[in-house]
N, C-alpha and C. Protein backbone atom coordinates (compact mmCIF):
# COMPACT_ATOMS: atom_id res chain seq x y z
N UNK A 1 6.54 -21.92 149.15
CA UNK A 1 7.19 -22.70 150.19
C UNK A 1 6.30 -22.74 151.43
N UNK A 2 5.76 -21.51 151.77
CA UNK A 2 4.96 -21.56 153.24
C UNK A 2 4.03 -22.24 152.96
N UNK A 3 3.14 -22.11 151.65
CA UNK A 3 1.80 -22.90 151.44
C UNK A 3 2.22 -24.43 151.38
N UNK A 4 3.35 -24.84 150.98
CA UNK A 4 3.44 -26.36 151.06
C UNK A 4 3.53 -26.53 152.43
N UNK A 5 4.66 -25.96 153.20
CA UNK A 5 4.63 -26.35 155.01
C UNK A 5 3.51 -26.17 155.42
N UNK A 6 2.50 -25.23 155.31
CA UNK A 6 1.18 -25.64 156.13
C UNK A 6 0.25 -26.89 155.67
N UNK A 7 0.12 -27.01 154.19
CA UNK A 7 -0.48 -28.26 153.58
C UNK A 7 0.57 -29.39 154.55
N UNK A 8 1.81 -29.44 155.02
CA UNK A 8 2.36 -30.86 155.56
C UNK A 8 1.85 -30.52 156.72
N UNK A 9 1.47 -29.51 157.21
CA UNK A 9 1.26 -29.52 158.64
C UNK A 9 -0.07 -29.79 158.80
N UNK A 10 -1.20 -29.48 157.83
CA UNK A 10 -2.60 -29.29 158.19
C UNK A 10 -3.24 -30.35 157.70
N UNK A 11 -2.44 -31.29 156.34
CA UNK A 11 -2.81 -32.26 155.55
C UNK A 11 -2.05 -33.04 154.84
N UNK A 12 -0.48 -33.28 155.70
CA UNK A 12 0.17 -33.88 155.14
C UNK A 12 -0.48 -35.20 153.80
N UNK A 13 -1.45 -35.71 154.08
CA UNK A 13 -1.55 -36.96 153.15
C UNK A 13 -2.33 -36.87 151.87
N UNK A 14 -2.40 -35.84 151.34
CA UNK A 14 -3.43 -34.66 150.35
C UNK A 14 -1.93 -34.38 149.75
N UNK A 15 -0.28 -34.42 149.64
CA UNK A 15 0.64 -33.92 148.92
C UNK A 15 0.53 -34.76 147.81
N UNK A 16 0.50 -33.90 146.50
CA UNK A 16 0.95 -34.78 145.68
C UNK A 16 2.11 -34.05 144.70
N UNK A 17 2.73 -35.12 143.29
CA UNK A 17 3.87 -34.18 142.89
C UNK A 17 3.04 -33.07 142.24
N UNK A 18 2.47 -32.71 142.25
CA UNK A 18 1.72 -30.90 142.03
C UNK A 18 2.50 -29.88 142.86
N UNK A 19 2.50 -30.29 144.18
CA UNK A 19 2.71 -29.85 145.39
C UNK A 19 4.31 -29.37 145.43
N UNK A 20 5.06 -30.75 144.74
CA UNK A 20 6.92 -30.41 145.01
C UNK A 20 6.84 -29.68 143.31
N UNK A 21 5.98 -30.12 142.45
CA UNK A 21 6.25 -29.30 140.65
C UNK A 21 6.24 -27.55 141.47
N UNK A 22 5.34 -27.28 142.53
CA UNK A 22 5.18 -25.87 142.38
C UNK A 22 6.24 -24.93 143.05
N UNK A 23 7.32 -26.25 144.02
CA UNK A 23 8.13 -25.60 144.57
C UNK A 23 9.81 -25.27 143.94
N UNK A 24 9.38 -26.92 142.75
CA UNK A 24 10.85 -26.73 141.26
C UNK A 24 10.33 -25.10 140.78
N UNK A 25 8.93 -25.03 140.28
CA UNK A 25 8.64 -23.88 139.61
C UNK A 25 9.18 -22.38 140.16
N UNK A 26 9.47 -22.43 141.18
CA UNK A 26 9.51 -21.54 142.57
C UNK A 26 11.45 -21.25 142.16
N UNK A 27 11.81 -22.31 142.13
CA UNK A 27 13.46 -22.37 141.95
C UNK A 27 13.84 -23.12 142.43
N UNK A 28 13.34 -24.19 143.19
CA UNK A 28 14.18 -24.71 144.31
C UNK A 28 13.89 -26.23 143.67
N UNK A 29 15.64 -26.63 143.75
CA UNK A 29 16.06 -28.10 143.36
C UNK A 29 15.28 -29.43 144.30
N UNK A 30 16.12 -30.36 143.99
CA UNK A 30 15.59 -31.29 144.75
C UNK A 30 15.58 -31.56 146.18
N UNK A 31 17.48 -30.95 146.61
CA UNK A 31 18.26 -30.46 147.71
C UNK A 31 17.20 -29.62 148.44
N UNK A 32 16.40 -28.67 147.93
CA UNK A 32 15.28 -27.53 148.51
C UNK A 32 14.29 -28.16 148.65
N UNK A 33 13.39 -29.14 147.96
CA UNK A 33 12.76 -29.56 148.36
C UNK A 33 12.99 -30.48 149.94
N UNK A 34 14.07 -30.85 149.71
CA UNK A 34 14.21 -32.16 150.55
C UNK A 34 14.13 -31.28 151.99
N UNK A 35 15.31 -30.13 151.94
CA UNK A 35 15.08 -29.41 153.18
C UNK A 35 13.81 -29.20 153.56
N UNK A 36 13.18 -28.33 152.66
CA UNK A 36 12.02 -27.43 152.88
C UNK A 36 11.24 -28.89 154.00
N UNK A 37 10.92 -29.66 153.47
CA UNK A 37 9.93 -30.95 153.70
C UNK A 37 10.60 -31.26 155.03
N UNK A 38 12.14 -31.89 155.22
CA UNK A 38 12.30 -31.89 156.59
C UNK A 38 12.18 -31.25 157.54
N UNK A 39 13.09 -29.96 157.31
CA UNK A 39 12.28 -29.12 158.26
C UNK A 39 11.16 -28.61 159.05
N UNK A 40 9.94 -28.67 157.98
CA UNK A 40 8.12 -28.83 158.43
C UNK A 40 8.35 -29.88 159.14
N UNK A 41 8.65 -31.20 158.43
CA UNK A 41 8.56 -32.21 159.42
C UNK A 41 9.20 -31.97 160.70
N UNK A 42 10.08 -31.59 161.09
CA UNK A 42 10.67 -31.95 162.01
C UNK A 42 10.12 -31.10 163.27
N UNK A 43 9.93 -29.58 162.99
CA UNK A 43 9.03 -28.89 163.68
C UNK A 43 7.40 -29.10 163.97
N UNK A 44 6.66 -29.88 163.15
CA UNK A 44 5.51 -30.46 163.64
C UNK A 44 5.52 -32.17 164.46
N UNK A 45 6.98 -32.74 164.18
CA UNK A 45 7.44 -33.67 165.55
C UNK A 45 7.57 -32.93 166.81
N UNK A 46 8.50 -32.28 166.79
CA UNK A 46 9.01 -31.85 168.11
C UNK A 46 7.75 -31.10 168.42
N UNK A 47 6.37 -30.29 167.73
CA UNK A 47 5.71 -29.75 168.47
C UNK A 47 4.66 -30.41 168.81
N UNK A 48 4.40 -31.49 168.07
CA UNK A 48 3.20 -32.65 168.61
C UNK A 48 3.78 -33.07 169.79
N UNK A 49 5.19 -33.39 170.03
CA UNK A 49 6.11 -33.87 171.33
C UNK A 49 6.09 -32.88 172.74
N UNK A 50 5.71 -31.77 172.48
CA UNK A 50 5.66 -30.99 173.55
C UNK A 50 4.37 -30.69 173.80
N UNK A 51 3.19 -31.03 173.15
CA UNK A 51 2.33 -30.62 173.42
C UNK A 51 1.61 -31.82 173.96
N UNK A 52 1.92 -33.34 173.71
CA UNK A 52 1.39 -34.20 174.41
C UNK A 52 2.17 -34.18 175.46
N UNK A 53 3.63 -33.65 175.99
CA UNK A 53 3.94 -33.63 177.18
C UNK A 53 3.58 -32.79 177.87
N UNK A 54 2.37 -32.02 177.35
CA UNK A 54 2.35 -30.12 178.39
C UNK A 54 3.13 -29.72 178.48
N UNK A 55 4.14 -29.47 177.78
CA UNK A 55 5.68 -28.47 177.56
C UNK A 55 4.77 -26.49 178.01
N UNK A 56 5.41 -25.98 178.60
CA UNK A 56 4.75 -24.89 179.06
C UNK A 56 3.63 -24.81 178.95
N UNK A 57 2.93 -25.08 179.15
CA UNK A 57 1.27 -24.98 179.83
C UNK A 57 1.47 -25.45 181.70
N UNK A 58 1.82 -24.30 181.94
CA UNK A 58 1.53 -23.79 183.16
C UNK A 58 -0.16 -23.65 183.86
């Protein structure tokens, strides 16, 4: 699971179904995938979003 969230974070466009086969293999349904994937996503939005706003950088 962590190695796929950093591959979306470091190279999202390099996923292929290899990538979600290793996370069925792992246990996790489609429902798990779907989370797993939003979640990365959603935390590398909101942190690209704070970091082009200078969000704490004081």
């Amino acid at each position: 699971m962590l190695d796929f969230a950093v591959k979306m974070t470091r190279a999202p466009w390099t996923h292929t179904r290899a990538d979600v086969d290793k996370l069925r293999a792992a246990g996790f349904d489609d429902t798990g995938v779907l989370q797993i994937t939003m979640i990365a996503a959603y935390f590398n939005y909101i942190n690209r979003i704070a970091d082009a706003l200078g969000v704490g950088k004081d």
